[in-house]
Protein backbone atom coordinates (compact mmCIF):
# COMPACT_ATOMS: atom_id res chain seq x y z
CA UNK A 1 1.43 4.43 -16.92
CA UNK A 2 -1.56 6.06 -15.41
CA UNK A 3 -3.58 4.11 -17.45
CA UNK A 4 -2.06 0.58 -16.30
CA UNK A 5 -2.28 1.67 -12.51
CA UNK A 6 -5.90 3.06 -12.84
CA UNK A 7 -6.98 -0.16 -14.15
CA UNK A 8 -5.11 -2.34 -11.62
CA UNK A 9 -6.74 0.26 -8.40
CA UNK A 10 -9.85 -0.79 -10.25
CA UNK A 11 -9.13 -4.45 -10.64
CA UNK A 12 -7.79 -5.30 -7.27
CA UNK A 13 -8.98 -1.97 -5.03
CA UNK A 14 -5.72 -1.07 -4.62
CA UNK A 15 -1.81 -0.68 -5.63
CA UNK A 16 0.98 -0.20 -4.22
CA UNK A 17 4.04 2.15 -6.26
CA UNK A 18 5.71 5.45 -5.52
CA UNK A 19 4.62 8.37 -3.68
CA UNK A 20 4.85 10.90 -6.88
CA UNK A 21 3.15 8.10 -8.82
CA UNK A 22 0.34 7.77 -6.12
CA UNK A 23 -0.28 11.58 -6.18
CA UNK A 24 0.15 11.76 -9.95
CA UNK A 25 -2.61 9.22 -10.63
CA UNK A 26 -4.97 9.55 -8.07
CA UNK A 27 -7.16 12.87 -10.03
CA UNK A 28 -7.34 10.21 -12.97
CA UNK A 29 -9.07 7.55 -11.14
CA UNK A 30 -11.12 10.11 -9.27
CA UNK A 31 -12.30 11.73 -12.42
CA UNK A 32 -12.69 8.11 -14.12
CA UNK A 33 -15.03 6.83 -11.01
CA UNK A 34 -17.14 10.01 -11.20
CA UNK A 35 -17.86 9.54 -15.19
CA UNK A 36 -19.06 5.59 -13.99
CA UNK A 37 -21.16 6.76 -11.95
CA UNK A 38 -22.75 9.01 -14.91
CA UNK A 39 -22.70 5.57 -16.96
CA UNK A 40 -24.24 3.56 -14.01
CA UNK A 41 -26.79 6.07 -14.27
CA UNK A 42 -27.26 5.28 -18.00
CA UNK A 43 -25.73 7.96 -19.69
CA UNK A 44 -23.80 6.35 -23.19
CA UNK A 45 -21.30 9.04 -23.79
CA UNK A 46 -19.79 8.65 -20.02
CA UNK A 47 -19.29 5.15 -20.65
CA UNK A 48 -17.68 5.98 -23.78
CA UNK A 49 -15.42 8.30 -22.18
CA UNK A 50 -14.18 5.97 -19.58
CA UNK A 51 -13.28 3.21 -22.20
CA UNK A 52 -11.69 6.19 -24.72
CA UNK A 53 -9.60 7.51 -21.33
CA UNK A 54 -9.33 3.59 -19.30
CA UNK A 55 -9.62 1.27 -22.32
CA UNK A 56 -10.66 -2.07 -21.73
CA UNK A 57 -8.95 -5.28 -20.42
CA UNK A 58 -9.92 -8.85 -19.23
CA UNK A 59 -10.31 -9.31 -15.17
CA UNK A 60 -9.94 -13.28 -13.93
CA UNK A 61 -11.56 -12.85 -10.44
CA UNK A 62 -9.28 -13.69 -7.48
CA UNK A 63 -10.89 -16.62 -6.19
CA UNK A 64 -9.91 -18.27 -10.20
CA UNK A 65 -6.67 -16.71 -10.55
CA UNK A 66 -4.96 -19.89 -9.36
CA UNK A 67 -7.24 -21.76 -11.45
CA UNK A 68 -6.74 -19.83 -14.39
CA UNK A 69 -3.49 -19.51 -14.63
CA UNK A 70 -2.51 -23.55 -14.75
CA UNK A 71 -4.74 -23.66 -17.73
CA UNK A 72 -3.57 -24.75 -21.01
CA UNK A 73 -3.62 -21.66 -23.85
CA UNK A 74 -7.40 -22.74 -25.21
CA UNK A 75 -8.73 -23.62 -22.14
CA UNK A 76 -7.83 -19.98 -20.80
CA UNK A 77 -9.31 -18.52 -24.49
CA UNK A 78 -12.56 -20.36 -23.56
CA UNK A 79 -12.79 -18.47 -20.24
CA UNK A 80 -11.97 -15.40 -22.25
CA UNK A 81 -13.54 -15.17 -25.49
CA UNK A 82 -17.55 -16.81 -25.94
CA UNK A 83 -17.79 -19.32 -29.20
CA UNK A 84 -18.92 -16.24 -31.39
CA UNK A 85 -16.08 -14.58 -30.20
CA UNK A 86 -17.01 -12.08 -28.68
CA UNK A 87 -15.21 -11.79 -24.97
CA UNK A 88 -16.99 -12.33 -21.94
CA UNK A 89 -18.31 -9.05 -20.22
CA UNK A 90 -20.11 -9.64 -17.46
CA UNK A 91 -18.33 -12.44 -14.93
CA UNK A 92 -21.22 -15.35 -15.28
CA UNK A 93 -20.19 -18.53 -15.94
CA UNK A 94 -21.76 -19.45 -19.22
CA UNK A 95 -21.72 -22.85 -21.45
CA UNK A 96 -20.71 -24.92 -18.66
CA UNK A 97 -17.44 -22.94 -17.07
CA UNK A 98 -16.85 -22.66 -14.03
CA UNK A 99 -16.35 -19.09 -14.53
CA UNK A 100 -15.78 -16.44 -16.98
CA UNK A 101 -14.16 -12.98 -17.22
CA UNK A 102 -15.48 -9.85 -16.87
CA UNK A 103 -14.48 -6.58 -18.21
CA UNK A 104 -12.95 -4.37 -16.45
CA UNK A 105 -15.22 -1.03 -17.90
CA UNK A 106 -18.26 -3.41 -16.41
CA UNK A 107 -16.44 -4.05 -13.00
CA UNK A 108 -15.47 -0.09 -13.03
CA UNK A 109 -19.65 0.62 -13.70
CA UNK A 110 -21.53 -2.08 -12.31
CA UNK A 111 -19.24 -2.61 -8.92
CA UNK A 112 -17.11 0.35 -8.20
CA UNK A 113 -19.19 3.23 -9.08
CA UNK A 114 -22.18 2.07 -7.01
CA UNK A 115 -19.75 1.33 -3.76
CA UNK A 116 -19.37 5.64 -3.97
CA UNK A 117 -23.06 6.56 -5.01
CA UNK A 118 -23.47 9.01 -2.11
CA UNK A 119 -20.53 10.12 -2.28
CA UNK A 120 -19.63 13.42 -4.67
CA UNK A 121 -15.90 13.00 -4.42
CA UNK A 122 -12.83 11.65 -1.54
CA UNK A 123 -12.93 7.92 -3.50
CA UNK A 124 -9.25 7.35 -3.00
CA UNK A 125 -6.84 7.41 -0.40
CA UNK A 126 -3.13 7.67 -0.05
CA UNK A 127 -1.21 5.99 2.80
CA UNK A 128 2.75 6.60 2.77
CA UNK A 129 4.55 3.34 3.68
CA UNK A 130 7.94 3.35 5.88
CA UNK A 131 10.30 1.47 3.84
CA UNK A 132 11.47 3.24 0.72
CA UNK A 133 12.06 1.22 -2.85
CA UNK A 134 14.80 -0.98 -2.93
CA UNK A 135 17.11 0.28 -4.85
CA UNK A 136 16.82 4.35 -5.05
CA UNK A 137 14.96 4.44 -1.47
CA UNK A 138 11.88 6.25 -3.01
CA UNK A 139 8.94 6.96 -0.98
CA UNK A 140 6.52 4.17 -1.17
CA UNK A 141 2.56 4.62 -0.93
CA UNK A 142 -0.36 2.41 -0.89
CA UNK A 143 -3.03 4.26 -3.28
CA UNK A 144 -6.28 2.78 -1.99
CA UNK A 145 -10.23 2.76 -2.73
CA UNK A 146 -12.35 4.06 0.33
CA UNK A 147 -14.04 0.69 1.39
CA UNK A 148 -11.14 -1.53 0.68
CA UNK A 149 -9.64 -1.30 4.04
CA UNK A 150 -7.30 -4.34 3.86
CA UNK A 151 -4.02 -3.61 5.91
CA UNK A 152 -1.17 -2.68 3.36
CA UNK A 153 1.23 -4.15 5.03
CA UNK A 154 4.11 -2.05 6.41
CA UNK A 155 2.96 0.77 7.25
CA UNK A 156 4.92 0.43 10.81
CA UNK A 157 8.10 1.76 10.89
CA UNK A 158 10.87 0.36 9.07
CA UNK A 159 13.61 -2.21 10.28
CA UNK A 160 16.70 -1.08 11.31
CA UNK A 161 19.93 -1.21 9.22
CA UNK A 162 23.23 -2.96 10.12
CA UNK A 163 24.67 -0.04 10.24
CA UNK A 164 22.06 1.66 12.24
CA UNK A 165 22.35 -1.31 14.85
CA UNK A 166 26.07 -1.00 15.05
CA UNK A 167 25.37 2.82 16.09
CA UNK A 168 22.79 1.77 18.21
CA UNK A 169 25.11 -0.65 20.07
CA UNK A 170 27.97 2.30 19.91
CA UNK A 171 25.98 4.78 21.71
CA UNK A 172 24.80 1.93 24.34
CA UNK A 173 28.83 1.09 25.41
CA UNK A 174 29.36 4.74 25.31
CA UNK A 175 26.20 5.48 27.30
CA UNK A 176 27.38 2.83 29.93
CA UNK A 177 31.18 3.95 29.98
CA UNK A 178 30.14 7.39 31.00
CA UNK A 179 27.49 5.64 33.62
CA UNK A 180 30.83 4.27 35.19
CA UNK A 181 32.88 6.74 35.16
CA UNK A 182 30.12 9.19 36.59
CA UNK A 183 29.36 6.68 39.37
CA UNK A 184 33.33 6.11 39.82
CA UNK A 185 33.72 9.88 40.21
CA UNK A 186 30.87 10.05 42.65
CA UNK A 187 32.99 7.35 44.96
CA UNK A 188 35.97 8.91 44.62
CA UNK A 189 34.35 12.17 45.63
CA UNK A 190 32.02 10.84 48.64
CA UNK A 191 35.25 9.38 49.85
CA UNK A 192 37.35 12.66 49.84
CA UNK A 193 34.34 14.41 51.93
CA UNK A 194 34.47 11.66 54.20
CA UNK A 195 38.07 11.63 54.68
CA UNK A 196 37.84 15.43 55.20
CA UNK A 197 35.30 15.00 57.68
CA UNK A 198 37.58 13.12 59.65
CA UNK A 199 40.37 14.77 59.55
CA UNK A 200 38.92 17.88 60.29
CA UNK A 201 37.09 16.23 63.62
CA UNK A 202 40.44 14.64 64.76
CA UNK A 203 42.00 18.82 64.65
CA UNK A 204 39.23 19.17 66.49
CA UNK A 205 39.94 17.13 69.43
């Protein structure tokens, strides 16, 4: 699991799942960012750590995706794999494609790690969303890159229920039936002191 979210944060810059999730995964990408960076630097045995802990996967950019994916089955193993057979690492469009994969180690490297050279830590962020999962109401959370500051969506608060409207229009008639009866009470009152008033200027005279 933290393996499958890691590399979708990585391919996509960020994913949306449950709040434990979120806090459970976000060390692992941290730790995985700061080992590219080591391998950006040139150092072999980071890189081999991050595809021993990440492993390795094929990334269609999103500007293809569409393309891609109404491809016939060895159209889409052209944009994968090179004649030899070897996949396609880098993203360049080779042999006349339009385009070609890339790895997702080389996207971690070559892309993401450079995006955080100055910084020595902080890569992620976590931003709690106000609707809970459909179906157990878990928290939801947004676990982000820093740089990838696209909205996530609903972070505003949540609509309201049926049944929260229904008590919402409950407590409004019962709001306004004590609004009239205070007011009718005042009346009633304001006409008693008036009536007293006179009376008690006409046993006056």
């Amino acid at each position: 699991m933290r393996r499958n979210m890691a590399q979708s944060l990585f391919e996509h810059g960020q994913v949306t799942t449950t709040l434990p999730k979120a806090k459970a995964v976000r060390p692992f990408c941290e730790r995985l960012i700061t080992l590219a960076k080591e391998a950006n630097a040139g150092s072999l045995a980071a890189r081999r750590r991050v595809i021993q802990l990440l492993g390795d996967r094929a990334v269609i950019d999103k500007d293809h995706q569409e393309e891609y994916e109404g491809m016939s089955l060895v159209k889409r193993d052209k944009v994968l794999r090179a004649r030899s057979g070897r996949r396609h690492r880098t993203g360049r469009a080779l042999g006349g494609l339009k385009f070609t994969s890339q790895s997702l180690v080389n996207r971690l490297i070559d892309t993401v790690a450079p995006m955080f050279e100055s910084r020595s830590g902080g890569y992620t962020r976590i931003i709690r969303l106000g609707t809970g999962r459909p179906g157990d109401n878990s928290p939801r959370a947004v676990l982000q890159l820093i740089g990838q500051e696209e909205s996530p969506g609903s972070v505003t608060r949540p609509e309201k229920t049926a049944r929260s409207k229904r008590a919402d229009a409950r407590y409004k008639a019962a709001a306004r039936a004590v609004a009239g009866a205070g007011a009718k009470s005042t009346a009633v009152a304001e006409k008693k002191a008036e009536s007293a008033d006179g009376d008690a200027g006409s046993s006056e005279t």
